[in-house]
Protein backbone atom coordinates (compact mmCIF):
# COMPACT_ATOMS: atom_id res chain seq x y z
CA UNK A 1 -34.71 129.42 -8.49
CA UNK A 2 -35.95 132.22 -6.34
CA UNK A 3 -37.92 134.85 -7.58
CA UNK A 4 -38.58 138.47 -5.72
CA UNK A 5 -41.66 140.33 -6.70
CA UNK A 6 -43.53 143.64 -5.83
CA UNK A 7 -46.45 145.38 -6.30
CA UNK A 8 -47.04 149.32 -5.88
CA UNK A 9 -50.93 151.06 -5.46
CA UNK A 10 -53.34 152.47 -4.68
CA UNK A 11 -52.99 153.66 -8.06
CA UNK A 12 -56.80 153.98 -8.59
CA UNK A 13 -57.42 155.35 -5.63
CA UNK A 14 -55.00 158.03 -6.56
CA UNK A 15 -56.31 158.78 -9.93
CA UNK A 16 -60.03 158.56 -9.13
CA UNK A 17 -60.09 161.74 -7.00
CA UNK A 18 -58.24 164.18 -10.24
CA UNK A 19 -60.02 166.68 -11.23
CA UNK A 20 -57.75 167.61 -14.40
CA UNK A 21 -56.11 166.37 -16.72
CA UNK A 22 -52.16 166.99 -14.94
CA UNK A 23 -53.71 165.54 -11.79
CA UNK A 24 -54.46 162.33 -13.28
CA UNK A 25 -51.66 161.88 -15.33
CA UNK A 26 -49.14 163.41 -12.21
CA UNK A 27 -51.35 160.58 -10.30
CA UNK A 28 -50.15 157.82 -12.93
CA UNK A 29 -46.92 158.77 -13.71
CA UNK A 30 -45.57 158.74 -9.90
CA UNK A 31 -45.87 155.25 -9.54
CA UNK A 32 -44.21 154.32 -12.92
CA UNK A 33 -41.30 156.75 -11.83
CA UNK A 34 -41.60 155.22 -8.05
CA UNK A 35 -41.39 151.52 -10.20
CA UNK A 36 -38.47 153.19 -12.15
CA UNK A 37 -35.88 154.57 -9.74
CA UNK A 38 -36.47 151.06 -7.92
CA UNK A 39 -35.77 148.73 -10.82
CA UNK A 40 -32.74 150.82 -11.91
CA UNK A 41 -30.83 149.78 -8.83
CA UNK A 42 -31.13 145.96 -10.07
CA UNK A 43 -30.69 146.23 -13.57
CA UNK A 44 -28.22 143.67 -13.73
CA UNK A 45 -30.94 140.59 -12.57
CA UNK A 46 -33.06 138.74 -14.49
CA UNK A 47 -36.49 139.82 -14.71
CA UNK A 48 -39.50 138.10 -16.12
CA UNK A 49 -41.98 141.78 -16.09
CA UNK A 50 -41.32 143.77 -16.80
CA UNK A 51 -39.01 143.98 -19.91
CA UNK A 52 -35.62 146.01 -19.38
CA UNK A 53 -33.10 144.88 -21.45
CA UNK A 54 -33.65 147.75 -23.74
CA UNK A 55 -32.50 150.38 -21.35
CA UNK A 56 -34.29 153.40 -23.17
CA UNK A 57 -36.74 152.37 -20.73
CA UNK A 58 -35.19 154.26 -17.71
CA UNK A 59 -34.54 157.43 -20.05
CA UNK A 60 -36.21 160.69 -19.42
CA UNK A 61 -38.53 162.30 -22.18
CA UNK A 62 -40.42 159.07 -22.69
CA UNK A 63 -43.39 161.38 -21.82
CA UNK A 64 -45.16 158.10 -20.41
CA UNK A 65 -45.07 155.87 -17.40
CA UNK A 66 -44.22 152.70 -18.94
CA UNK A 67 -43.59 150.39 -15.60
CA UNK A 68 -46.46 148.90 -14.83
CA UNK A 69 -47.80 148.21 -10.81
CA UNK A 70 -45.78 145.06 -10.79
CA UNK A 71 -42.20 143.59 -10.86
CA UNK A 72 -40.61 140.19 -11.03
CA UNK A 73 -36.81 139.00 -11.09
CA UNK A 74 -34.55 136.51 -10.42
CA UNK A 75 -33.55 137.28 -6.99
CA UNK A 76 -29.97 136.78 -5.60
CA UNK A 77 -29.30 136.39 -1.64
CA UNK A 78 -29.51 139.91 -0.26
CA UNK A 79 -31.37 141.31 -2.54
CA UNK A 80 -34.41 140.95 -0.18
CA UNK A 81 -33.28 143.08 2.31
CA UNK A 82 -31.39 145.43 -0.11
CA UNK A 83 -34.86 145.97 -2.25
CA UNK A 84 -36.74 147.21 1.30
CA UNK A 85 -33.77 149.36 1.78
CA UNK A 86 -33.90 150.91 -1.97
CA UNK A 87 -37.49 151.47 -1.32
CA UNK A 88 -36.63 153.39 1.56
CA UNK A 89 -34.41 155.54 -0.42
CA UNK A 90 -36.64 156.15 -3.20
CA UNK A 91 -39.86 157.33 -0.75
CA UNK A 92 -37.34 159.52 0.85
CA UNK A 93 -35.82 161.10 -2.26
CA UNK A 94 -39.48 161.54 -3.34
CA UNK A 95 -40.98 163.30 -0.38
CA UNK A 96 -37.94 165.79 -0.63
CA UNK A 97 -38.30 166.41 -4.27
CA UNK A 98 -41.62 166.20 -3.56
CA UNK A 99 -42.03 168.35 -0.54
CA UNK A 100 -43.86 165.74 1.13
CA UNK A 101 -44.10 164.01 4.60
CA UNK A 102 -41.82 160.94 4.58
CA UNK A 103 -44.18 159.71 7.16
CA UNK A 104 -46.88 159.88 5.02
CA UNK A 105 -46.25 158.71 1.61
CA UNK A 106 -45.24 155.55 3.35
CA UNK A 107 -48.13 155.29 4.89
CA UNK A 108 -49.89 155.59 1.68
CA UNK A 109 -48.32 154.01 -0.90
CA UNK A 110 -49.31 150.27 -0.61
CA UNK A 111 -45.85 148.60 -1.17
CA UNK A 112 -45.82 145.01 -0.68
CA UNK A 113 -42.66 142.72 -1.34
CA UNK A 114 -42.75 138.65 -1.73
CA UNK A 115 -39.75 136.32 -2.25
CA UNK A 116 -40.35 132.88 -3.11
CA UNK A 117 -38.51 129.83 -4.17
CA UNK A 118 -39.87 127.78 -7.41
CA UNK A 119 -39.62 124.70 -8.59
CA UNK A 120 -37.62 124.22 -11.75
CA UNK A 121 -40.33 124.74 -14.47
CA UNK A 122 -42.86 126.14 -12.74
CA UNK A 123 -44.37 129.89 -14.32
CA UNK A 124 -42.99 133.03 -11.89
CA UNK A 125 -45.89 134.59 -12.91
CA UNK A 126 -48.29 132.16 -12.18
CA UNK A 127 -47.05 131.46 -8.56
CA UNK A 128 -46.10 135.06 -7.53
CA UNK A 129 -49.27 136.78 -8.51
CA UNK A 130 -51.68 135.27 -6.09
CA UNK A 131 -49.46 136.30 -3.28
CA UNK A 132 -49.58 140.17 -4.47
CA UNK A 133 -53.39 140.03 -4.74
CA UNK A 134 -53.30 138.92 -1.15
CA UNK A 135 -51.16 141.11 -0.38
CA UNK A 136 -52.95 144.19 -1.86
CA UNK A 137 -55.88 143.53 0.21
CA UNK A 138 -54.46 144.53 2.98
CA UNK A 139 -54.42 148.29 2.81
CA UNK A 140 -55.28 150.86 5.08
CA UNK A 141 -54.82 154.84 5.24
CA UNK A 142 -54.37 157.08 8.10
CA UNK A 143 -56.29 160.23 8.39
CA UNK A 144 -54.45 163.19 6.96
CA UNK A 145 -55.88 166.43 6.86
CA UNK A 146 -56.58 168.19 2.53
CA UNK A 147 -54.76 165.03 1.36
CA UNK A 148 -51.43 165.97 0.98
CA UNK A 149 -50.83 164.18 -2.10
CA UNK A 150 -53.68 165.50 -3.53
CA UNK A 151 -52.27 169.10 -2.98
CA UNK A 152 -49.44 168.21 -4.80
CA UNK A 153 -50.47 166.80 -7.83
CA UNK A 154 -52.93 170.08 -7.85
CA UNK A 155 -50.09 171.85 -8.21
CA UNK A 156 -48.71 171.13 -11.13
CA UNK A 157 -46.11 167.76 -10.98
CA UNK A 158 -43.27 170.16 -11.86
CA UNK A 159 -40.29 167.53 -10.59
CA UNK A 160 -42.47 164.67 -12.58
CA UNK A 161 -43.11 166.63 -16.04
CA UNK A 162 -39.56 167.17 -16.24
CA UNK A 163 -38.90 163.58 -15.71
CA UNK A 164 -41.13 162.60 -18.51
CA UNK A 165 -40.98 165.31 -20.89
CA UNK A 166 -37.46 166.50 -20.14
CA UNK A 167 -38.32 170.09 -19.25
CA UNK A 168 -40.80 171.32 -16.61
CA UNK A 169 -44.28 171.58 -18.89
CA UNK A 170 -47.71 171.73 -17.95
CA UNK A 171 -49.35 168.53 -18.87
CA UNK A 172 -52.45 169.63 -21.68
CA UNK A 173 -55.92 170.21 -20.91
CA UNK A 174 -59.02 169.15 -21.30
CA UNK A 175 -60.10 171.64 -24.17
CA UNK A 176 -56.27 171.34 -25.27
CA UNK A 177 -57.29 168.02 -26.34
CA UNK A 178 -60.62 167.91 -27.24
CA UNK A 179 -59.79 171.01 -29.49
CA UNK A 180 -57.24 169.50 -31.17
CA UNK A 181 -57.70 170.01 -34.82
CA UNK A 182 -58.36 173.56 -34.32
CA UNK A 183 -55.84 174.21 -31.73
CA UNK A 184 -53.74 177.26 -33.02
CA UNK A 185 -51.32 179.45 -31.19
CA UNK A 186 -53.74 182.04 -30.72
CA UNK A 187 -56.55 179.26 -29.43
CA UNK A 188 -53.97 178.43 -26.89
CA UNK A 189 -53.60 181.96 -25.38
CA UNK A 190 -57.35 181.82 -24.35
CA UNK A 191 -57.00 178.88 -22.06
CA UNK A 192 -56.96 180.21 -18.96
CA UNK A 193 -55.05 177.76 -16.05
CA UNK A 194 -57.64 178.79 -13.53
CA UNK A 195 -60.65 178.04 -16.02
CA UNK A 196 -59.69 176.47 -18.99
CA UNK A 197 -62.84 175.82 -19.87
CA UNK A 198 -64.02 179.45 -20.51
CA UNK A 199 -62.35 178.89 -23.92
CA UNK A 200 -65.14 177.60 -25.38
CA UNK A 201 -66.86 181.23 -24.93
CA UNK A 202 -64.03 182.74 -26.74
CA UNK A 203 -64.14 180.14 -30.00
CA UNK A 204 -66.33 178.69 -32.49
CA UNK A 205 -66.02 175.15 -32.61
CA UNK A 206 -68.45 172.04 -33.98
CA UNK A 207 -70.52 170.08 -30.90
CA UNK A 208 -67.69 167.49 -30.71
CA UNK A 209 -64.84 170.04 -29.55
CA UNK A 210 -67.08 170.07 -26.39
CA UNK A 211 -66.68 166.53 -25.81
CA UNK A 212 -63.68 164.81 -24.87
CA UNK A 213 -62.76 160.86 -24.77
CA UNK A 214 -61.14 158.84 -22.21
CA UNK A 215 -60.25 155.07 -22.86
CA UNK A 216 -59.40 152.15 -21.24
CA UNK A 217 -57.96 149.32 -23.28
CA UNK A 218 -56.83 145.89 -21.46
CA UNK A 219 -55.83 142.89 -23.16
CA UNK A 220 -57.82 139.71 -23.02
CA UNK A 221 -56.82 135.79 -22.51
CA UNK A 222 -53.82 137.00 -20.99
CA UNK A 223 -53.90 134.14 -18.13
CA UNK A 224 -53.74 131.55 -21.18
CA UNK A 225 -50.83 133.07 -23.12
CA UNK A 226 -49.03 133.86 -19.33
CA UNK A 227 -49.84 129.67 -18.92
CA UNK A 228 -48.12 128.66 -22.21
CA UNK A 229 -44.55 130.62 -21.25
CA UNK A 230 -41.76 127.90 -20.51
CA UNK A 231 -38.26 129.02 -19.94
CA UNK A 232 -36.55 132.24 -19.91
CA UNK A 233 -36.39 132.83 -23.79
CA UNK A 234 -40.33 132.91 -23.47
CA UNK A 235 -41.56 135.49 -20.49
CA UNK A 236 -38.61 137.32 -21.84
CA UNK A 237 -39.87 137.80 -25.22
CA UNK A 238 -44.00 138.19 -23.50
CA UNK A 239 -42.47 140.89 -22.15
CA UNK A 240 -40.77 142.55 -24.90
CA UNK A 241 -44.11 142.63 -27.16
CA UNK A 242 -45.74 144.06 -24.25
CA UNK A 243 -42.81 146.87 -24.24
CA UNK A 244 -43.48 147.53 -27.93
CA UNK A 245 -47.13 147.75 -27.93
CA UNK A 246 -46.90 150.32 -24.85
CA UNK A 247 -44.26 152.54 -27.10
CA UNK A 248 -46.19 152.22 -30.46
CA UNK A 249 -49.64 152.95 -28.92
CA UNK A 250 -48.28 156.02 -27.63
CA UNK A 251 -47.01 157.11 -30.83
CA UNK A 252 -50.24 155.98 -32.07
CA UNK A 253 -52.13 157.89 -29.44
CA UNK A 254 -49.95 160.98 -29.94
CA UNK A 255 -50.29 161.09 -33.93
CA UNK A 256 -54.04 161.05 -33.09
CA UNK A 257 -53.86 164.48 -30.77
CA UNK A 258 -54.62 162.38 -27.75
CA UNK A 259 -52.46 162.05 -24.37
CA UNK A 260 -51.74 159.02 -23.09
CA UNK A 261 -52.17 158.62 -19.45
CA UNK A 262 -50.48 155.09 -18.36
CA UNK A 263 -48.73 152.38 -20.47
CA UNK A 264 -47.56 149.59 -19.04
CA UNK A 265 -48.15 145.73 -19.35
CA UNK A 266 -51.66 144.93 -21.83
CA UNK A 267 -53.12 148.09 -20.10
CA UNK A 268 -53.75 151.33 -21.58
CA UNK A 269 -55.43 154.57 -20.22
CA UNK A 270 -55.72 157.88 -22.65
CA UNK A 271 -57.12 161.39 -23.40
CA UNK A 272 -58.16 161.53 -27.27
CA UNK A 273 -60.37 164.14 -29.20
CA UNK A 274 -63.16 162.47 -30.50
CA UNK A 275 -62.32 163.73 -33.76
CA UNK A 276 -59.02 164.03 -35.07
CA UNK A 277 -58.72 165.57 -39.06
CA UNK A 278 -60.95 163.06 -40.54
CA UNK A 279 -60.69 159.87 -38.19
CA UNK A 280 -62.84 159.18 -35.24
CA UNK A 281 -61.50 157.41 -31.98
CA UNK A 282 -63.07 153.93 -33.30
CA UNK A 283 -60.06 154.55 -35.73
CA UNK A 284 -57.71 155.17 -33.26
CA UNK A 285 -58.77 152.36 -31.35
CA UNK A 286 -58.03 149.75 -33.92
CA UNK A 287 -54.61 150.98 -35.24
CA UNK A 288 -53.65 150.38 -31.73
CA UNK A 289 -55.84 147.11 -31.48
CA UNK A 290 -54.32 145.59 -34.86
CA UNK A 291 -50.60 146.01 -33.72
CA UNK A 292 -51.41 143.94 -30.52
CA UNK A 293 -53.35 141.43 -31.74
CA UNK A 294 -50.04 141.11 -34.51
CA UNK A 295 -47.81 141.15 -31.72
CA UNK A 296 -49.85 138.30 -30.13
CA UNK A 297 -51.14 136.41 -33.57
CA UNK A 298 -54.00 136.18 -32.26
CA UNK A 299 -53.75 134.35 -29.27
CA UNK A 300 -54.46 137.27 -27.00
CA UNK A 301 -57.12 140.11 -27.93
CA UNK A 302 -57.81 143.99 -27.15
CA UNK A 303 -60.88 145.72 -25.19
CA UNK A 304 -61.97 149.05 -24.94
CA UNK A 305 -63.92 151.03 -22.76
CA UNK A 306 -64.50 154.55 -24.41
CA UNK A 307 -66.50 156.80 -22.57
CA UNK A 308 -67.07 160.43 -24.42
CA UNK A 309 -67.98 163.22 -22.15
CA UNK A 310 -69.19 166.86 -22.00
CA UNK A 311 -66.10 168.98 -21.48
CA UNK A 312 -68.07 169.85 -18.28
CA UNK A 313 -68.60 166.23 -16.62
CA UNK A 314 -66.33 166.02 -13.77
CA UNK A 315 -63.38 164.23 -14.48
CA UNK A 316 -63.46 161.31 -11.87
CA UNK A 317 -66.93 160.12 -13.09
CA UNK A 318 -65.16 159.96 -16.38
CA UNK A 319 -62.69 157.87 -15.26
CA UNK A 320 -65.10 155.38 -13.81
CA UNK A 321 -67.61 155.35 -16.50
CA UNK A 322 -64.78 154.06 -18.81
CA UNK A 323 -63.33 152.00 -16.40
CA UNK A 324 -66.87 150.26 -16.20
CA UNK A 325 -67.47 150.29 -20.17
CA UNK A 326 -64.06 147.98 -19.93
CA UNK A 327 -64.58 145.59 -17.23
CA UNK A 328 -68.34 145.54 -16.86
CA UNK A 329 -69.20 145.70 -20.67
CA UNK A 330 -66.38 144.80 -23.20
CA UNK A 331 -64.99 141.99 -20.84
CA UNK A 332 -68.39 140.15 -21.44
CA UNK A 333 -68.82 137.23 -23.37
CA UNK A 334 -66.32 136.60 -26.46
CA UNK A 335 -64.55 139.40 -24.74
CA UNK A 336 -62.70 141.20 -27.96
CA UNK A 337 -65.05 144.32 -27.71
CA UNK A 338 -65.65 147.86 -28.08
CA UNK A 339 -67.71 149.24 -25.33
CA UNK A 340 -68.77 153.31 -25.92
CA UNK A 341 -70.89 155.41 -24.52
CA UNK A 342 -71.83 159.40 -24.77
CA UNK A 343 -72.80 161.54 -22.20
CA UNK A 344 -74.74 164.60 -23.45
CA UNK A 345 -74.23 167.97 -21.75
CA UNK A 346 -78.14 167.18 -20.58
CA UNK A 347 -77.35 164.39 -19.34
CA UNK A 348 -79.11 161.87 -21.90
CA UNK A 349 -76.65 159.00 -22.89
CA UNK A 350 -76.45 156.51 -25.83
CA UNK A 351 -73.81 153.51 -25.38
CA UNK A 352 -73.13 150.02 -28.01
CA UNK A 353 -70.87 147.20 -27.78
CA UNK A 354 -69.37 146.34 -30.90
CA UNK A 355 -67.44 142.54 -30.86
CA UNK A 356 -64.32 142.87 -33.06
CA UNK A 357 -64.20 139.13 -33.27
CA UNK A 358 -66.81 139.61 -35.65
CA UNK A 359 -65.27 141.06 -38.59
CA UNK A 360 -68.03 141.62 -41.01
CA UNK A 361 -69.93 143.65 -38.13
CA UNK A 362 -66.78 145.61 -37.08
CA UNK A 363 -65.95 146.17 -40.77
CA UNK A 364 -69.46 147.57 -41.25
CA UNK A 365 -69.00 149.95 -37.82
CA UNK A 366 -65.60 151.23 -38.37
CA UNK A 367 -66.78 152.13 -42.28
CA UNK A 368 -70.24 153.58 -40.69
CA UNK A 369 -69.19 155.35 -37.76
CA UNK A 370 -66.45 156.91 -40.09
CA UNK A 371 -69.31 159.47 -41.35
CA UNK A 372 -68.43 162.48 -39.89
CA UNK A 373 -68.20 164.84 -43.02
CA UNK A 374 -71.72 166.59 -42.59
CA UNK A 375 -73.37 168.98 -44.53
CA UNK A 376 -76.29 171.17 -44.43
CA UNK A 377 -79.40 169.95 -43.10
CA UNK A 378 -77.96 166.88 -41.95
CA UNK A 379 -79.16 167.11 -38.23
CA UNK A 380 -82.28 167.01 -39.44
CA UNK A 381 -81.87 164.47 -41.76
CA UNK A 382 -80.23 161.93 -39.07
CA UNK A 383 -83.10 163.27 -36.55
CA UNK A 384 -85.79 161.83 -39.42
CA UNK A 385 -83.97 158.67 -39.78
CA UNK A 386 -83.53 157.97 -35.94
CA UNK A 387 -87.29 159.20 -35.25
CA UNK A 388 -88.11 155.96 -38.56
CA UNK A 389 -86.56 153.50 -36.83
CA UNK A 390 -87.78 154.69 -33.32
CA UNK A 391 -91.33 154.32 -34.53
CA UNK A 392 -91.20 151.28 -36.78
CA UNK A 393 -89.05 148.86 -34.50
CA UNK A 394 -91.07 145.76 -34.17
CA UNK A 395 -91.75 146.21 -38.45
CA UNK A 396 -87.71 146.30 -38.41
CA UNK A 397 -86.53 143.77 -36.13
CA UNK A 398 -88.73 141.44 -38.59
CA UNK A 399 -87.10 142.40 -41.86
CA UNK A 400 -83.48 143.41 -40.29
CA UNK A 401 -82.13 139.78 -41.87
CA UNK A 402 -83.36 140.56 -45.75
CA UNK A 403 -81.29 143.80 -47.14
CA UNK A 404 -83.40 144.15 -49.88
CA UNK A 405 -86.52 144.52 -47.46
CA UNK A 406 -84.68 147.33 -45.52
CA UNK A 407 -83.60 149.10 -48.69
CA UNK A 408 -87.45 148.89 -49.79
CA UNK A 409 -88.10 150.13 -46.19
CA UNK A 410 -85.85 153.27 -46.47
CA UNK A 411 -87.29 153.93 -50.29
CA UNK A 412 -90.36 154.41 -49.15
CA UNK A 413 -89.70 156.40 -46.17
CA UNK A 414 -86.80 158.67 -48.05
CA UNK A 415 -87.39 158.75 -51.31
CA UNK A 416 -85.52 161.43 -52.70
CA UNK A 417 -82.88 161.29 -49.98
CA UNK A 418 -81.98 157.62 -51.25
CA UNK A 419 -81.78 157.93 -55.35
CA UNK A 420 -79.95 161.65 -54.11
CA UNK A 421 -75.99 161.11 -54.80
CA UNK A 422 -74.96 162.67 -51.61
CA UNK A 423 -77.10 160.25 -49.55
CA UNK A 424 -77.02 156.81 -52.01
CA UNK A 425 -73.41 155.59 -50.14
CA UNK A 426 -75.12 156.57 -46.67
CA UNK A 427 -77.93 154.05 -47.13
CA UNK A 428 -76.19 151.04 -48.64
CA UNK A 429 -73.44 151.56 -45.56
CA UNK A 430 -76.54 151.84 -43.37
CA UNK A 431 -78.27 148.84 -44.71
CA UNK A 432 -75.30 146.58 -44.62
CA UNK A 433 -74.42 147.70 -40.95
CA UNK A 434 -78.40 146.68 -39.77
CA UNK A 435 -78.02 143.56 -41.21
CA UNK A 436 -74.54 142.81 -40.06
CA UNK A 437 -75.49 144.07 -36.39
CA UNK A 438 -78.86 141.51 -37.10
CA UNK A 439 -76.37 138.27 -38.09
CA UNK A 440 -74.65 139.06 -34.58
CA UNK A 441 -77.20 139.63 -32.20
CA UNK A 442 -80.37 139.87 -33.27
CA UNK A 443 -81.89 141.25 -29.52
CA UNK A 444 -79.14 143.99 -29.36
CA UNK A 445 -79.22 144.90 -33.56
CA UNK A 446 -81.35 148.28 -33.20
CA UNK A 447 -79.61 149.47 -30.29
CA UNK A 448 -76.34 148.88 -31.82
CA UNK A 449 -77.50 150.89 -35.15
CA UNK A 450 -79.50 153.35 -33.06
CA UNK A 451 -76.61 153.98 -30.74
CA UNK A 452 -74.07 154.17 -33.74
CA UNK A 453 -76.91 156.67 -35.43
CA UNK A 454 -76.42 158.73 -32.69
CA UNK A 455 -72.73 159.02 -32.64
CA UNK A 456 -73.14 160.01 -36.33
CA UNK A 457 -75.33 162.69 -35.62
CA UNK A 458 -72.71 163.91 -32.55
CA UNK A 459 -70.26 164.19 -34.92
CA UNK A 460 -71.46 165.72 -38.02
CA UNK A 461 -74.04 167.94 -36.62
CA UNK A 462 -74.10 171.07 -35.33
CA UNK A 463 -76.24 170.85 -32.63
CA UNK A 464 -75.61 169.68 -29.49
């Protein structure tokens, strides 16, 4: 059998010099519709990824890019030739819609094609994927004057937002999303398209309106469910959960107030508030993180890289701090993980890594870090706890394995906050989260507590 494949970048190249929220997504979304128009011209073939059979796929108003950088399919004689030739039509009918050099966006967009015949049982995607990663490193980009691209995407993606959304929108902002459970009609008006973010002089919100989140979620042991696929029935029906967990963590994402920047494959990139009514993004994160692991039973897990910034932090270092909270911190060890980190307006950060894997510790975080009702005087009364623990670490580290020593720790030290109703729940969450974090890595426990202290504080506070 012979299989044609193709891969499309630089996609993060393209996304990595955005400076708003349309830019990045406009950066996204024209591959997936590049990926699109080309796959609709062989919808008749076989193909192992992605999954096409339901044809909703190629629909507009999916709001999304849900084709991923890469393609495989059962390749007929011809098709070779007639796939460079479709590509050709597609870059054309782009740069005019566009209003782009032909010249160029072929120049830039790294397009590689490989065809190759397989031996009966051998895995498509096993034996086509190291020629695309050899492929892709061979890339290299003319000079070109402002970055033509660039300019466009700038402007506003008109021709792609009516693709996705069916009507020519502007894709939401940053303070559109951050501001999301307060975001009225007359909010709205305020944002300004040449500085939205001079709303925030114009309302009163809480410290965490200021802050936005941007996630990247990839899936893990992928290679070893990709190595157990035999036979059509199987990469067909890989593919199809794939398909489902991109449309139901959209609707997931969406539900939340978020906006969800690329879908396709096990990969995931979104906007979210940090706050949404009375979940936080940890929430978010594992309604989307329980329907794939379903989808996979287990065999195959979810990572996140959630980086939360000041509504002023430029948007590309954004994008790379969560990129690196993905690949450089949840992708370590057991893999499984929830990597976050906060960057204050000054500058100060506080990041965790919290291993889903183990579920009394992520039980004990997700019920924690859900404490974002606040009150009166509770800045200060989070400021006295984190300054406790600060100053009586090595005492802690010592006793962090015995919950009855830590709840004799924080009698002594809060008395009246402890036997107070409003605070009893706090500490016994509090208590059972140190130990828990303790059980699973006792070098890392107070940072994990401190840094999930501080997140507390972000949210129910009022200062920033």
């Amino acid at each position: 059998m012979t299989y044609l494949a193709l891969t499309i970048g630089p996609i993060y190249k393209t996304l990595s010099s955005a400076k708003k929220t349309r830019e990045l997504w406009g950066g996204s979304y024209l591959f997936s519709y590049i990926m699109k128009q080309i796959i609709s011209e062989f919808k008749e073939r076989e193909f192992i990824v992605p999954y096409i059979k339901d044809k909703s796929i190629f629909d507009s108003g999916k709001e999304v890019g849900l084709f991923h950088d890469r393609f495989i399919f059962e390749s007929k004689e011809g098709d070779q030739d007639a796939l460079k030739s479709i590509v050709k039509e597609v870059l054309s009918s782009l740069a005019s819609n566009m209003k782009l050099d032909l010249k160029f966006l072929e120049d830039y967009l790294q397009i590689n094609i490989v065809e190759k015949e397989l031996k009966e049982g051998e895995n498509p995607i096993l034996e086509m994927t190291p020629y695309l990663d050899t492929a892709e490193l061979f890339y290299s980009l003319g000079q070109y004057s402002g970055h033509p691209l660039a300019k466009v995407l700038q402007g506003g993606n008109l021709f792609l937002t009516k693709d996705a959304f069916g009507e020519k929108k502007s894709f939401p902002s940053l303070p559109e999303i951050a501001l999301h459970d307060m975001m009225t009609a007359e909010v709205k008006s305020l944002i300004n398209a040449d500085d939205e973010l001079s709303v925030y002089e114009k309302v009163e919100s809480k410290n965490y309106h200021k802050y936005y989140a941007i996630v990247h979620a990839d899936g893990d042991s992928m290679g070893k469910v990709v190595e157990s696929l035999k036979g059509r029935d199987a990469f067909q029906a890989f593919s199809k959960k794939l398909f489902e967990y991109c449309n139901i963590s959209h609707k997931h994402i969406k539900a939340f107030g978020g906006e969800t920047i690329f879908a396709g494959g096990d990969d995931l990139l979104f906007f979210a508030p940090v706050v949404s009514g009375d979940k936080t993004i940890f929430e978010l994160c594992d309604d989307i993180s329980k329907d794939f692991d379903k989808s996979f039973n287990g065999e195959a897990t979810l990572s996140f890289g959630v980086s939360m910034q000041y509504h002023k932090f430029p948007l590309y270092e954004a994008l790379e701090n969560s990129r690196n909270l993905l690949f450089a911190d949840a992708k370590e060890g057991n893999k499984n993980n929830i990597a976050f980190c906060v960057t204050k307006h000054s500058g100060q950060t506080f990041k965790a890594v919290i291993h889903k894997g183990d579920k009394e510790l992520y039980e004990n975080f997700k019920l924690f870090s859900s404490n974002i009702s606040g009150g009166e005087g509770m800045d200060n009364f989070l400021h006295s706890i984190h300054h406790k623990i600060d100053a009586n670490k090595v005492m802690l580290s010592q006793i962090l394995k015995d919950k009855n020593h830590l709840k004799n720790f924080f009698d002594n030290y809060f008395n009246k906050e402890v036997h107070d109703a409003n605070y009893r729940a706090f500490f016994e969450q509090l208590i059972a989260f140190m130990h828990e974090a303790h059980l699973a890595d006792e070098k890392k426990a107070l940072d994990v507590v401190y840094a999930t202290l501080r997140f507390i504080k972000f949210v129910q506070g009022d200062k920033a």
